[in-house]
PDB file of N, CA and C in Angstrom:
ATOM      1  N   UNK A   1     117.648 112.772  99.757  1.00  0.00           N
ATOM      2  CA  UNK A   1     116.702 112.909 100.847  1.00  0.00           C
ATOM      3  C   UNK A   1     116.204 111.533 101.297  1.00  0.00           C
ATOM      4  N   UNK A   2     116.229 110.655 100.529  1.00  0.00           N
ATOM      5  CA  UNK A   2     115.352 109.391 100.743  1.00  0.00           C
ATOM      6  C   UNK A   2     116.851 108.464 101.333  1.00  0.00           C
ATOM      7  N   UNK A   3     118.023 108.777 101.258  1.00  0.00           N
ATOM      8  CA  UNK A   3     118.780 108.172 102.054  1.00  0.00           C
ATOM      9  C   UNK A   3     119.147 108.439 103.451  1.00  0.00           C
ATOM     10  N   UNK A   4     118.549 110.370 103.510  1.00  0.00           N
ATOM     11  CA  UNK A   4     118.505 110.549 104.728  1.00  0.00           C
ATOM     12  C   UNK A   4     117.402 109.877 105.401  1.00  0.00           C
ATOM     13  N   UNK A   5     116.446 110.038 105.255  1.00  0.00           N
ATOM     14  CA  UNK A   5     115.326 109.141 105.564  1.00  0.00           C
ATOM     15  C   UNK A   5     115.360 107.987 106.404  1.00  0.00           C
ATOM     16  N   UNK A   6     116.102 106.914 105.410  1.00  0.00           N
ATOM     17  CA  UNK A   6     116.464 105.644 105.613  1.00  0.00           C
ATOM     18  C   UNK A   6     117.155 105.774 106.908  1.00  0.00           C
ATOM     19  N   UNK A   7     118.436 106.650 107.045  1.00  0.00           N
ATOM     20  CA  UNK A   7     119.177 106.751 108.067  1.00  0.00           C
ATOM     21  C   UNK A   7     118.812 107.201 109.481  1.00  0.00           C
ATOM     22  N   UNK A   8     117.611 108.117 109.436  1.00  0.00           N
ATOM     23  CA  UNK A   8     116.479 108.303 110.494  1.00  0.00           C
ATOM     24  C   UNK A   8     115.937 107.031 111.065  1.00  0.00           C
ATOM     25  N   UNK A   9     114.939 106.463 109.977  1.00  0.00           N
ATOM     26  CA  UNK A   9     114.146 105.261 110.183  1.00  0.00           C
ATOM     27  C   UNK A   9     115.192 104.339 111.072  1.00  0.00           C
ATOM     28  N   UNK A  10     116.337 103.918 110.653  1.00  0.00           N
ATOM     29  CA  UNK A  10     117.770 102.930 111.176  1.00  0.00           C
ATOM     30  C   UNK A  10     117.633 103.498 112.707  1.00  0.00           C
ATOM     31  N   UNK A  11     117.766 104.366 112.896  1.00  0.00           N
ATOM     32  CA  UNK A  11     118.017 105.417 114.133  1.00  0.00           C
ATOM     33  C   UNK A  11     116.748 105.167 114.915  1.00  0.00           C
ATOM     34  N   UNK A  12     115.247 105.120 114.701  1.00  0.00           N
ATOM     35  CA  UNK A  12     114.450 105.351 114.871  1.00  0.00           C
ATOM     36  C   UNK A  12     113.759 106.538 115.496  1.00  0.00           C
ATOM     37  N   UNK A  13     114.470 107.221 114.252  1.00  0.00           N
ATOM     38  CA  UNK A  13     113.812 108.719 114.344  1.00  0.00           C
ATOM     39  C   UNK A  13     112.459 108.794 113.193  1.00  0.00           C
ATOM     40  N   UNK A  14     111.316 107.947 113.346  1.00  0.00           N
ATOM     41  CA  UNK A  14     110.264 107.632 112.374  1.00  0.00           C
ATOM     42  C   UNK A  14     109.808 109.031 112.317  1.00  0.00           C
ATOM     43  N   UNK A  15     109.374 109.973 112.837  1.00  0.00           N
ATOM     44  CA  UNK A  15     108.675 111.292 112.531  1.00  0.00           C
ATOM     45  C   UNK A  15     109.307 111.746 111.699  1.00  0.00           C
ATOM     46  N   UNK A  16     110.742 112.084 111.989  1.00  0.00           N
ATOM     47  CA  UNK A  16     111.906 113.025 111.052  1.00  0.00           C
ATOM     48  C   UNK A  16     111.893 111.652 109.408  1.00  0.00           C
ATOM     49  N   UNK A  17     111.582 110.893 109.507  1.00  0.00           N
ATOM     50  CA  UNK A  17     111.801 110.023 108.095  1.00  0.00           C
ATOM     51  C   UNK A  17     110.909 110.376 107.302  1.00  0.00           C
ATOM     52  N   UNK A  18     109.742 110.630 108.215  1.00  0.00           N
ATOM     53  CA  UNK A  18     108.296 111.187 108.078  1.00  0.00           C
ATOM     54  C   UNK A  18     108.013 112.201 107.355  1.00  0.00           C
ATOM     55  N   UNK A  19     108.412 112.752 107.869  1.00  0.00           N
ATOM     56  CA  UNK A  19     108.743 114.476 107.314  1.00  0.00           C
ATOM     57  C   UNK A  19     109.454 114.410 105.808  1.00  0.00           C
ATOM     58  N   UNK A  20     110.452 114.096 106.008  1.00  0.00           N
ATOM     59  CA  UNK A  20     111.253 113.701 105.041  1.00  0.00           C
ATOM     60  C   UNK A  20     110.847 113.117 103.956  1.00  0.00           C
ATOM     61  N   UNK A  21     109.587 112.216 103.744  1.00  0.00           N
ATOM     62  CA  UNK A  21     109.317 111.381 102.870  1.00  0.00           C
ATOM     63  C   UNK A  21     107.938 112.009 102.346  1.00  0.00           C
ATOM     64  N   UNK A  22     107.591 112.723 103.444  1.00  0.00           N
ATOM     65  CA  UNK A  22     106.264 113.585 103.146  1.00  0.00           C
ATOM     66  C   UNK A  22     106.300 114.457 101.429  1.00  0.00           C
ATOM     67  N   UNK A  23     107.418 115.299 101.732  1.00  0.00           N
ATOM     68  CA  UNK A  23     108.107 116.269 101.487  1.00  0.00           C
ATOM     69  C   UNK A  23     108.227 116.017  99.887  1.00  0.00           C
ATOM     70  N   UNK A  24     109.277 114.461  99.925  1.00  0.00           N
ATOM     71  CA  UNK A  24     109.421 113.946  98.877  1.00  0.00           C
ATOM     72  C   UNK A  24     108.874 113.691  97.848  1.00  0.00           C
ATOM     73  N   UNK A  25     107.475 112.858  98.434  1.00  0.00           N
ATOM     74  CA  UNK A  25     106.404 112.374  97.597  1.00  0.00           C
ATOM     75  C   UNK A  25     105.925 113.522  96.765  1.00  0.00           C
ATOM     76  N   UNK A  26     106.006 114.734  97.281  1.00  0.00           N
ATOM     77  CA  UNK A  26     105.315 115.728  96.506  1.00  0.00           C
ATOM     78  C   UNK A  26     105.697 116.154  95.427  1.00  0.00           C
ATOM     79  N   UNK A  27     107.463 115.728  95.264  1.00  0.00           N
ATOM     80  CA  UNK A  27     107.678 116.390  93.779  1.00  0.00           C
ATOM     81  C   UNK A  27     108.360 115.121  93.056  1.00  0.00           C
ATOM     82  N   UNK A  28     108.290 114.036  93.955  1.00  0.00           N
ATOM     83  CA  UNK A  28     108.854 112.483  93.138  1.00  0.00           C
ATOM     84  C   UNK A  28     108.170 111.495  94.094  1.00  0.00           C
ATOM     85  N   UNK A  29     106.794 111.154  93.268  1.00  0.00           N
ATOM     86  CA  UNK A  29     106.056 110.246  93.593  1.00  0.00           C
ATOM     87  C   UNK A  29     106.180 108.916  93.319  1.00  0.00           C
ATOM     88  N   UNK A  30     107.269 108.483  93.172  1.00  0.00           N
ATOM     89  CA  UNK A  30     107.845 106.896  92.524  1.00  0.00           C
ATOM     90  C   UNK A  30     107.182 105.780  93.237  1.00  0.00           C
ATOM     91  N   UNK A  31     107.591 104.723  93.363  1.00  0.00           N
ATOM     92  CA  UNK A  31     106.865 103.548  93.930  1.00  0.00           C
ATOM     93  C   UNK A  31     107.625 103.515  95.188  1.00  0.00           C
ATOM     94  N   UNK A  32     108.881 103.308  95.205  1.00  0.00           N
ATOM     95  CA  UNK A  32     109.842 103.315  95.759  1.00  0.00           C
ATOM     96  C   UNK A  32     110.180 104.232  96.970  1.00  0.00           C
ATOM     97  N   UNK A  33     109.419 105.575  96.692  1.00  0.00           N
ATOM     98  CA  UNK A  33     109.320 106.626  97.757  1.00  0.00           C
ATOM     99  C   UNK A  33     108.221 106.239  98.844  1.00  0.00           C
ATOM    100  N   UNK A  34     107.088 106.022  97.873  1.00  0.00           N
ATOM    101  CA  UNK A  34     105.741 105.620  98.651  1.00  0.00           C
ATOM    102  C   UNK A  34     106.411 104.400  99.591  1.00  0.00           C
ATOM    103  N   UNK A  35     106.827 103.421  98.769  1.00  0.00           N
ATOM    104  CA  UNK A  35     107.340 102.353  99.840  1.00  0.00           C
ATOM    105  C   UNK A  35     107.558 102.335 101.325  1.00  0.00           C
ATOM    106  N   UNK A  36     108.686 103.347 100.705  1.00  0.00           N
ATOM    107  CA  UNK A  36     109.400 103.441 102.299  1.00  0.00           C
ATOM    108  C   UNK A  36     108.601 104.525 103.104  1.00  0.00           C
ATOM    109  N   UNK A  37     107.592 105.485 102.639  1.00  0.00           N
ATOM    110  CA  UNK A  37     106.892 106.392 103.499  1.00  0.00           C
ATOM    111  C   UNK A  37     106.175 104.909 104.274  1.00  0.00           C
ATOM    112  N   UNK A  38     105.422 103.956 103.558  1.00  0.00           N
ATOM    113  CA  UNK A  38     104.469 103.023 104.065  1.00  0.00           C
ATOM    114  C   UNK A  38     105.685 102.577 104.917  1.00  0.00           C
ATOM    115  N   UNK A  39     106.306 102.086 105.101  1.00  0.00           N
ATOM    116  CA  UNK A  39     106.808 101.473 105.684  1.00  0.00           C
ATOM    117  C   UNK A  39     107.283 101.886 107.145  1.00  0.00           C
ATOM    118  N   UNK A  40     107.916 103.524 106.847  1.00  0.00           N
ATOM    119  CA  UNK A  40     107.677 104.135 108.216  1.00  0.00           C
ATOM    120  C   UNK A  40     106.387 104.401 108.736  1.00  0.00           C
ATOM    121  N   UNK A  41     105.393 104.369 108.250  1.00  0.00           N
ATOM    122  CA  UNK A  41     104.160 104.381 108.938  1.00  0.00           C
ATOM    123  C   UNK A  41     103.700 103.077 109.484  1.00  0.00           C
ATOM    124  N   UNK A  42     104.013 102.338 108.983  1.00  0.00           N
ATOM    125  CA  UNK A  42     104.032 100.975 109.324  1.00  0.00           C
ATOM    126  C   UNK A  42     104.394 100.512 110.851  1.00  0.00           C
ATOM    127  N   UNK A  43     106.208 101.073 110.956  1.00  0.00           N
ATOM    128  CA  UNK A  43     106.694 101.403 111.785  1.00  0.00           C
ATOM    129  C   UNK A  43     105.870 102.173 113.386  1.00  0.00           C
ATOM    130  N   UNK A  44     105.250 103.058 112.643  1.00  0.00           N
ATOM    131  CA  UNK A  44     104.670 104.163 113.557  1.00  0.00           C
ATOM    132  C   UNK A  44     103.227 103.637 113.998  1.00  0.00           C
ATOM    133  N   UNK A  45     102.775 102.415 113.475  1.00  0.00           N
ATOM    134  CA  UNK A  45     101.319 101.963 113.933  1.00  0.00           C
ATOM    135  C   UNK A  45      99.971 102.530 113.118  1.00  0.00           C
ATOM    136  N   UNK A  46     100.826 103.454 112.046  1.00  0.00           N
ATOM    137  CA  UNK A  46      99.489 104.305 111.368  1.00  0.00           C
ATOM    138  C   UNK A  46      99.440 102.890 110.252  1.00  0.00           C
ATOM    139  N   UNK A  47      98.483 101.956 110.381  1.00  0.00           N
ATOM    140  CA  UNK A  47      98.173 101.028 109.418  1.00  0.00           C
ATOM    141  C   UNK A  47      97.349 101.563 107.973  1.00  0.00           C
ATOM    142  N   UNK A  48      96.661 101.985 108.433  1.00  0.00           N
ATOM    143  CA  UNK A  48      95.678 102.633 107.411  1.00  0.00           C
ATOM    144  C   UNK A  48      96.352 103.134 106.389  1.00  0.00           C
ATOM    145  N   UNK A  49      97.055 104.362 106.936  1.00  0.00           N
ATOM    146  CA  UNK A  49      97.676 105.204 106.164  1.00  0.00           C
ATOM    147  C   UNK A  49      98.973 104.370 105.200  1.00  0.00           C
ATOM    148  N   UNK A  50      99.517 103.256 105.837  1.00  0.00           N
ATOM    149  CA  UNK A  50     100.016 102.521 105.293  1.00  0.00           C
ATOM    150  C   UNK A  50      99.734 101.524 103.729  1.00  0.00           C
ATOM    151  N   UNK A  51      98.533 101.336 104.587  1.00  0.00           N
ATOM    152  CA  UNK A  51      98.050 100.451 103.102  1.00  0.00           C
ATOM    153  C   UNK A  51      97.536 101.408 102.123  1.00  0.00           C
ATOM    154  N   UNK A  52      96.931 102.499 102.240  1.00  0.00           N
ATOM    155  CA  UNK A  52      96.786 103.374 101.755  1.00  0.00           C
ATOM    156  C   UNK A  52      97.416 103.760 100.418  1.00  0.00           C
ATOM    157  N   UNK A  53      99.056 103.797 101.099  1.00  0.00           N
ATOM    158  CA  UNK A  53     100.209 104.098 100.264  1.00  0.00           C
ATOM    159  C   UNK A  53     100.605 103.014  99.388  1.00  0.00           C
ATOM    160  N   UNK A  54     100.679 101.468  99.920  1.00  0.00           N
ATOM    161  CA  UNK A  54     100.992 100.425  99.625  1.00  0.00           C
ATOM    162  C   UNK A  54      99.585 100.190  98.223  1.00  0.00           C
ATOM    163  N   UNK A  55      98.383 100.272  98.493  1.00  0.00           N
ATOM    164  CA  UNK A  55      97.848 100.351  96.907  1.00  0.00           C
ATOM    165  C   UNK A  55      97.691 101.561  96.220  1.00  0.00           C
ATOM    166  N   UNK A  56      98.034 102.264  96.150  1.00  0.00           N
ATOM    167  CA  UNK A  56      98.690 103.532  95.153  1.00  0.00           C
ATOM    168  C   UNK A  56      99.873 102.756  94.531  1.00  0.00           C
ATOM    169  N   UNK A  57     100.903 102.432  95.546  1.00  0.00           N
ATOM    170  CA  UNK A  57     102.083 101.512  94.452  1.00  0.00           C
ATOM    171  C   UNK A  57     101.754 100.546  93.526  1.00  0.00           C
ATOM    172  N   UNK A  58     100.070  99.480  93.952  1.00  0.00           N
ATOM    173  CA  UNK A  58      99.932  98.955  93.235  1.00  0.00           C
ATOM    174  C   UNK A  58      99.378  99.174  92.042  1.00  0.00           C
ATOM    175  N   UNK A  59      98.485 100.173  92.340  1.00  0.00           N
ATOM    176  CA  UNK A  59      97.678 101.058  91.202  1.00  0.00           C
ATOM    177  C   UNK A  59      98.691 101.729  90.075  1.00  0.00           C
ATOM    178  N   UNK A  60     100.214 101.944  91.102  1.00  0.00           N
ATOM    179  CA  UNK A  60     100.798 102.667  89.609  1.00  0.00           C
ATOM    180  C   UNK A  60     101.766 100.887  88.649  1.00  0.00           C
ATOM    181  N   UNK A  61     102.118 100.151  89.753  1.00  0.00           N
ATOM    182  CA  UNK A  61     102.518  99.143  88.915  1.00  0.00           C
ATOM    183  C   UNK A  61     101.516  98.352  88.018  1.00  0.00           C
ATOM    184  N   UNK A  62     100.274  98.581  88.301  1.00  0.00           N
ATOM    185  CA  UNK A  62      99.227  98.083  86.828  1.00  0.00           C
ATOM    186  C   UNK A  62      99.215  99.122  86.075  1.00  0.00           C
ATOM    187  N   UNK A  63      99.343  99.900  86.400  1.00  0.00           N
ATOM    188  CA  UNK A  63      99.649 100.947  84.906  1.00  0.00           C
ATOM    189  C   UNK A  63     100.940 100.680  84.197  1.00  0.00           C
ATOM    190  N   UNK A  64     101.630 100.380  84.931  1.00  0.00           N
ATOM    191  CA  UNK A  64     102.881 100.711  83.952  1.00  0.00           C
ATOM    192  C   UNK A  64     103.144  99.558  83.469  1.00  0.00           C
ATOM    193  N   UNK A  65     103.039  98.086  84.188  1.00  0.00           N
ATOM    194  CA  UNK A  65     103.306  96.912  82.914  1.00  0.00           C
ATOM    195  C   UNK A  65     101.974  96.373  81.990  1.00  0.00           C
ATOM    196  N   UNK A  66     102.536  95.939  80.769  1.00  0.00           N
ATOM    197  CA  UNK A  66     101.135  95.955  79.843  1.00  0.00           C
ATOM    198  C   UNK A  66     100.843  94.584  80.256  1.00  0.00           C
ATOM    199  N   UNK A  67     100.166  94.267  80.060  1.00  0.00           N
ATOM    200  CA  UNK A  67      98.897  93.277  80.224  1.00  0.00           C
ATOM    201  C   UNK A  67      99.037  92.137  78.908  1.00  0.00           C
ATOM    202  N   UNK A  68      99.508  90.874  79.443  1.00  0.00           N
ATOM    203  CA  UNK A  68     100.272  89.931  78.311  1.00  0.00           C
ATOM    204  C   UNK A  68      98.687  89.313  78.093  1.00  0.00           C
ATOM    205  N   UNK A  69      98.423  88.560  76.789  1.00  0.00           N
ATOM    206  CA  UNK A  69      97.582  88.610  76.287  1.00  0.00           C
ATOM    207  C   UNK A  69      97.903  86.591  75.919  1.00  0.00           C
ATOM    208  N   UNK A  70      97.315  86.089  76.609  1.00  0.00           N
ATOM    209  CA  UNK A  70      97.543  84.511  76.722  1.00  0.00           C
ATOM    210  C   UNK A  70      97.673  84.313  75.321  1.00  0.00           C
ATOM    211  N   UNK A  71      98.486  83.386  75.598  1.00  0.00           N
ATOM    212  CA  UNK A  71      98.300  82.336  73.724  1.00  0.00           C
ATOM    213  C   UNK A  71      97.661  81.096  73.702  1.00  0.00           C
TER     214      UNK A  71
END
């Protein structure tokens, strides 16, 4: 689905990528999905909703790497 997506967005069919990525997020919320939803929104002028998405990715990449501990 997320390659159809891509192939929309190329096209600039941003709503239908839209849809598509909507859809996605709901049962595979990866970083990588969010990405490219932000990114077609990006595309589409919805900024907000963009960054929105863009710190959720960051919120999940501080979770997931540990936290190095200086020497």
């Amino acid at each position: 689905m997320r390659e159809l997506a891509k192939a929309f967005l190329a096209q600039g069919k941003t709503v239908r990528a839209a849809a598509l990525m909507m859809n996605l997020i709901k049962t595979e919320p990866i970083p990588e999905n969010l990405e490219l939803l932000a990114e077609i929104y990006m595309r589409q002028g919805l900024f907000d909703d963009a960054a929105e998405l863009y710190l959720r990715v960051v919120k999940m990449s501080l979770k997931m790497e540990p936290l190095h501990a200086e020497e």
